[in-house]
C-alpha atoms as a PDB file:
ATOM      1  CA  UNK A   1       0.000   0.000   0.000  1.00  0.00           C
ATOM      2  CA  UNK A   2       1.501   3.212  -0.620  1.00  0.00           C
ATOM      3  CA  UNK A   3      -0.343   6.902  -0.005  1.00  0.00           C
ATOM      4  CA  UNK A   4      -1.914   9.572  -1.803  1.00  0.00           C
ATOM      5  CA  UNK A   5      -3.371  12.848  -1.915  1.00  0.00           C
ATOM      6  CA  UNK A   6      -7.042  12.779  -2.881  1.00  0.00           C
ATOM      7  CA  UNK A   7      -9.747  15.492  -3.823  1.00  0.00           C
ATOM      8  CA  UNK A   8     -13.316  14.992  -4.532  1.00  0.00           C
ATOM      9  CA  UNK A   9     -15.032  16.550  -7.763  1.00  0.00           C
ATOM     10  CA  UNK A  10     -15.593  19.820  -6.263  1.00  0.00           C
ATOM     11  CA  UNK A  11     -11.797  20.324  -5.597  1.00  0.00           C
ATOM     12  CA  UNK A  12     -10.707  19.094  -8.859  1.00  0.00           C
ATOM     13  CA  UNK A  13     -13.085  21.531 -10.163  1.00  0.00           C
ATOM     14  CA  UNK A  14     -11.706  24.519  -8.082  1.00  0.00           C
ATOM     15  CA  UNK A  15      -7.881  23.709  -8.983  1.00  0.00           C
ATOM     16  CA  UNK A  16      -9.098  23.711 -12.666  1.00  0.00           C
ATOM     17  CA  UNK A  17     -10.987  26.439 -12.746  1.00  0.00           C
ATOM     18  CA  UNK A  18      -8.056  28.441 -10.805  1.00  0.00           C
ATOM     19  CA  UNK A  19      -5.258  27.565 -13.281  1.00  0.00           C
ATOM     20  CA  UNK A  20      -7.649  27.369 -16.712  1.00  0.00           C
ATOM     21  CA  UNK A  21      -9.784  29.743 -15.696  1.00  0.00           C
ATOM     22  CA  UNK A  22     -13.473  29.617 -16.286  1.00  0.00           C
ATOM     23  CA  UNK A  23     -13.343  28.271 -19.944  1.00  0.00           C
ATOM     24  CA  UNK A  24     -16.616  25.768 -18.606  1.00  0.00           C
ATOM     25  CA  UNK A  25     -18.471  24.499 -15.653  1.00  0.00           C
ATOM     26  CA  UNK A  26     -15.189  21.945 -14.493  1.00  0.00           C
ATOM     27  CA  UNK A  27     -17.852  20.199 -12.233  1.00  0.00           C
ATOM     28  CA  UNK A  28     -20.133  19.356 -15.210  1.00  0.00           C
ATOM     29  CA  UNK A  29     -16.885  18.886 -17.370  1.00  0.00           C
ATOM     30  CA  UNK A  30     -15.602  16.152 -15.271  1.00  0.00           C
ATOM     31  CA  UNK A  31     -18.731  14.779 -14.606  1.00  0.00           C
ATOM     32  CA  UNK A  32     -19.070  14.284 -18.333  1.00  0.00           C
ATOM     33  CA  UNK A  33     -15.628  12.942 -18.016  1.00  0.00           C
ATOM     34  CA  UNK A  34     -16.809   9.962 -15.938  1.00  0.00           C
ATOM     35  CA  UNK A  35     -19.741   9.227 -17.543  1.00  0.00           C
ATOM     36  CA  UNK A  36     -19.487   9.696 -21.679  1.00  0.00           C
ATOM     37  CA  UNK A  37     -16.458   9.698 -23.266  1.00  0.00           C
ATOM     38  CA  UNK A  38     -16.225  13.112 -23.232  1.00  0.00           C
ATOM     39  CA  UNK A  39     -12.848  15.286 -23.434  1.00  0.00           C
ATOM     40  CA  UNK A  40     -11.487  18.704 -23.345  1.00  0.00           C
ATOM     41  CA  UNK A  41      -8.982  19.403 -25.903  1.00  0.00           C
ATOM     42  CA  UNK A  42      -8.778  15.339 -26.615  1.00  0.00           C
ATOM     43  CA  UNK A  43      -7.688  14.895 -23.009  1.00  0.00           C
ATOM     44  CA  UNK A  44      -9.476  12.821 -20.515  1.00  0.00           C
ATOM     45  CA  UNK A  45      -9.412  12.825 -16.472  1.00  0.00           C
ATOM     46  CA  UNK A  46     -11.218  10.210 -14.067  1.00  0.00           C
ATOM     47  CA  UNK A  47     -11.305   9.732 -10.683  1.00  0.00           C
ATOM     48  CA  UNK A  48      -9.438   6.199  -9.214  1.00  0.00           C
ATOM     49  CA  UNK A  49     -11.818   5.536  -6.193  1.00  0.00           C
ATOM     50  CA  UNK A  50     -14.633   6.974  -3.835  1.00  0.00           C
ATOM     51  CA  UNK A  51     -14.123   9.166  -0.918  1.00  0.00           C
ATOM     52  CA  UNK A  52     -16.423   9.484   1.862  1.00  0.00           C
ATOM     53  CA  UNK A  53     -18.002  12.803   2.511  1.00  0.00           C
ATOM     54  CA  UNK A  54     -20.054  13.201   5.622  1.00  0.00           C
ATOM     55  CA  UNK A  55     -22.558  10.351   4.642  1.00  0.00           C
ATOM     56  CA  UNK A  56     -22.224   9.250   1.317  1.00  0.00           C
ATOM     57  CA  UNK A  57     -19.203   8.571  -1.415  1.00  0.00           C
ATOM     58  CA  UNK A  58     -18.060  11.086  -4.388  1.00  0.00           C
ATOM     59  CA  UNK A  59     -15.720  10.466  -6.819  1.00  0.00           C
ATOM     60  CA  UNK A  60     -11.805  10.958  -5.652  1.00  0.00           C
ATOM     61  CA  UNK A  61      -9.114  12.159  -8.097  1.00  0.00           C
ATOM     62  CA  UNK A  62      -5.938  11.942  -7.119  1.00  0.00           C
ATOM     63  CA  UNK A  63      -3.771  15.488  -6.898  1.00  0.00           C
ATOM     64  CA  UNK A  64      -1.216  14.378  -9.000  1.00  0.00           C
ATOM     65  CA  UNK A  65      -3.538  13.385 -11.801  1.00  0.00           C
ATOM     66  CA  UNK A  66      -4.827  16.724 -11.695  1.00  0.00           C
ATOM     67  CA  UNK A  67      -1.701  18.723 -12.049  1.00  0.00           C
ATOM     68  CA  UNK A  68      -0.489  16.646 -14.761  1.00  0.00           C
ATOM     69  CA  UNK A  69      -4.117  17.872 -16.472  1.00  0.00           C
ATOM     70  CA  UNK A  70      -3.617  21.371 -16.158  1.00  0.00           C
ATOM     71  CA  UNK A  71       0.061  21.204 -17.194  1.00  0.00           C
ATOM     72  CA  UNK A  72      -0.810  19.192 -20.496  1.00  0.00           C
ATOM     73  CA  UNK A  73      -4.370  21.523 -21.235  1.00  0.00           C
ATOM     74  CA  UNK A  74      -1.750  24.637 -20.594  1.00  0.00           C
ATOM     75  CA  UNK A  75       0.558  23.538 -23.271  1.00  0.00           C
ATOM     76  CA  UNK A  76      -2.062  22.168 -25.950  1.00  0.00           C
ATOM     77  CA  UNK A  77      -3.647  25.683 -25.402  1.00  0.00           C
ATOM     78  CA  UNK A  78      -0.444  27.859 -25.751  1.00  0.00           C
ATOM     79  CA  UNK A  79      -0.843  29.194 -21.954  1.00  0.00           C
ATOM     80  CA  UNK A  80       2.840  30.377 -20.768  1.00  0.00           C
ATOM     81  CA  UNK A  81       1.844  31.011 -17.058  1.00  0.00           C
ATOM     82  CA  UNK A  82       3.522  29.057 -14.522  1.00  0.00           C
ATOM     83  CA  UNK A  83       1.306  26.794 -13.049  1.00  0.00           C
ATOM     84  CA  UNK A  84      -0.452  28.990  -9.632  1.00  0.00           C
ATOM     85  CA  UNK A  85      -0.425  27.409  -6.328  1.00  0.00           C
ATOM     86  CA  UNK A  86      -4.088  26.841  -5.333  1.00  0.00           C
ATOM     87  CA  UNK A  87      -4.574  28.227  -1.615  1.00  0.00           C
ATOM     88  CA  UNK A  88      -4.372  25.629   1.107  1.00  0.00           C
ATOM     89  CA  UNK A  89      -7.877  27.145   2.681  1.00  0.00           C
ATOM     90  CA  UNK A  90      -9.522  26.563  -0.509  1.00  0.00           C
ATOM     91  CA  UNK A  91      -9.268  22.996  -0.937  1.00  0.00           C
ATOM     92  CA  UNK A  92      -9.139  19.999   1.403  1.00  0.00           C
ATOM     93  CA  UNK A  93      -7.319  17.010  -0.109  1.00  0.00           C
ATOM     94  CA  UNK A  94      -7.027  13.883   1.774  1.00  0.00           C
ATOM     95  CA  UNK A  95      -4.589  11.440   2.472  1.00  0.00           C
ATOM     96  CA  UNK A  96      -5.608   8.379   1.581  1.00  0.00           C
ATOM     97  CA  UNK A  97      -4.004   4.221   1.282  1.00  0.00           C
ATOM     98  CA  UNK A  98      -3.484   3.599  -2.307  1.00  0.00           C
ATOM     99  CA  UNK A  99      -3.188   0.034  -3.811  1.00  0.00           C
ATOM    100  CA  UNK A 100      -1.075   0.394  -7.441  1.00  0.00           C
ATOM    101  CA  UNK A 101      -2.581  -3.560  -7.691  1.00  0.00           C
ATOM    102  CA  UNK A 102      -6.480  -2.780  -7.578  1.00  0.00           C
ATOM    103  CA  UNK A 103      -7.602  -2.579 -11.023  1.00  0.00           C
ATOM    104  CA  UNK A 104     -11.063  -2.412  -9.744  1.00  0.00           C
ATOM    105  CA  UNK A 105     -13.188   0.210 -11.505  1.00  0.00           C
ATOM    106  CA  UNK A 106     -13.837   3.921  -9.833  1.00  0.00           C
ATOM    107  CA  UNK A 107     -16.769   3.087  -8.316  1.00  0.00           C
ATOM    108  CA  UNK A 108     -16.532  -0.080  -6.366  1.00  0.00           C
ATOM    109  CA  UNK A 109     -12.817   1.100  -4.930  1.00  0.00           C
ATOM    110  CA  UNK A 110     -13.896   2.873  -1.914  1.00  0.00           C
ATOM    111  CA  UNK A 111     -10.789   4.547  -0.606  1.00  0.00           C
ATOM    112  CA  UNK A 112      -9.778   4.406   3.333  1.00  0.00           C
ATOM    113  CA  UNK A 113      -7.684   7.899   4.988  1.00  0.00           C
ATOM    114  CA  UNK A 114      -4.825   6.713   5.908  1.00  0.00           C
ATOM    115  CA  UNK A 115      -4.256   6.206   9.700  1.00  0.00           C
ATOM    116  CA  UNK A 116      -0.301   6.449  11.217  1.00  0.00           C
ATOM    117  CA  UNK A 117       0.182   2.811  12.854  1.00  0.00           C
END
């Protein structure tokens, strides 16, 4: 097991938005994303697992994913900006225990925080 850093769609949405600016609605964009076989500018981004949020399970994508995105949508679109830190109050990723062996699709992988032993 190894960890990662995990947002739900909402975050995603918010670090895409920040660095792409407000090209679309990101929420609807990666919701079509996950659904359809949707893309923006041919590229594609889904989430690996679910999170739990108060009582019920969204769709987790991890951080990493997401910068690799916006640094790929910045160069396809001739953007030159460096890539902007998005403000630590702003977004709340989680740490979470990541197995590189579950092939399992998105929505039956429900991710666990991960606890210090």
């Amino acid at each position: 097991m190894k960890t990662t850093l995990a947002v739900t769609t909402s975050d995603a949405a918010f670090m895409l938005h920040y660095n792409l600016g407000p090209i679309r609605d990101w929420t609807q964009t990666l919701e079509d994303m996950r659904g359809k076989e949707k893309s923006y500018l041919k590229m594609n981004i889904k989430p690996f697992g679910k999170l739990k949020v108060c009582r019920s399970y969204r769709p987790a994508y991890r951080v990493s994913e997401v910068h690799n995105f916006i640094e790929e949508a910045r160069l396809r679109s001739g953007i030159t900006l460096p890539i902007a830190a998005v403000p630590s109050d702003k977004i709340a990723p989680q740490l979470v225990e990541d197995d590189p062996a579950n092939t399992a699709h998105w929505k039956v992988r429900k991710l666990t925080p991960y606890t210090a032993a």
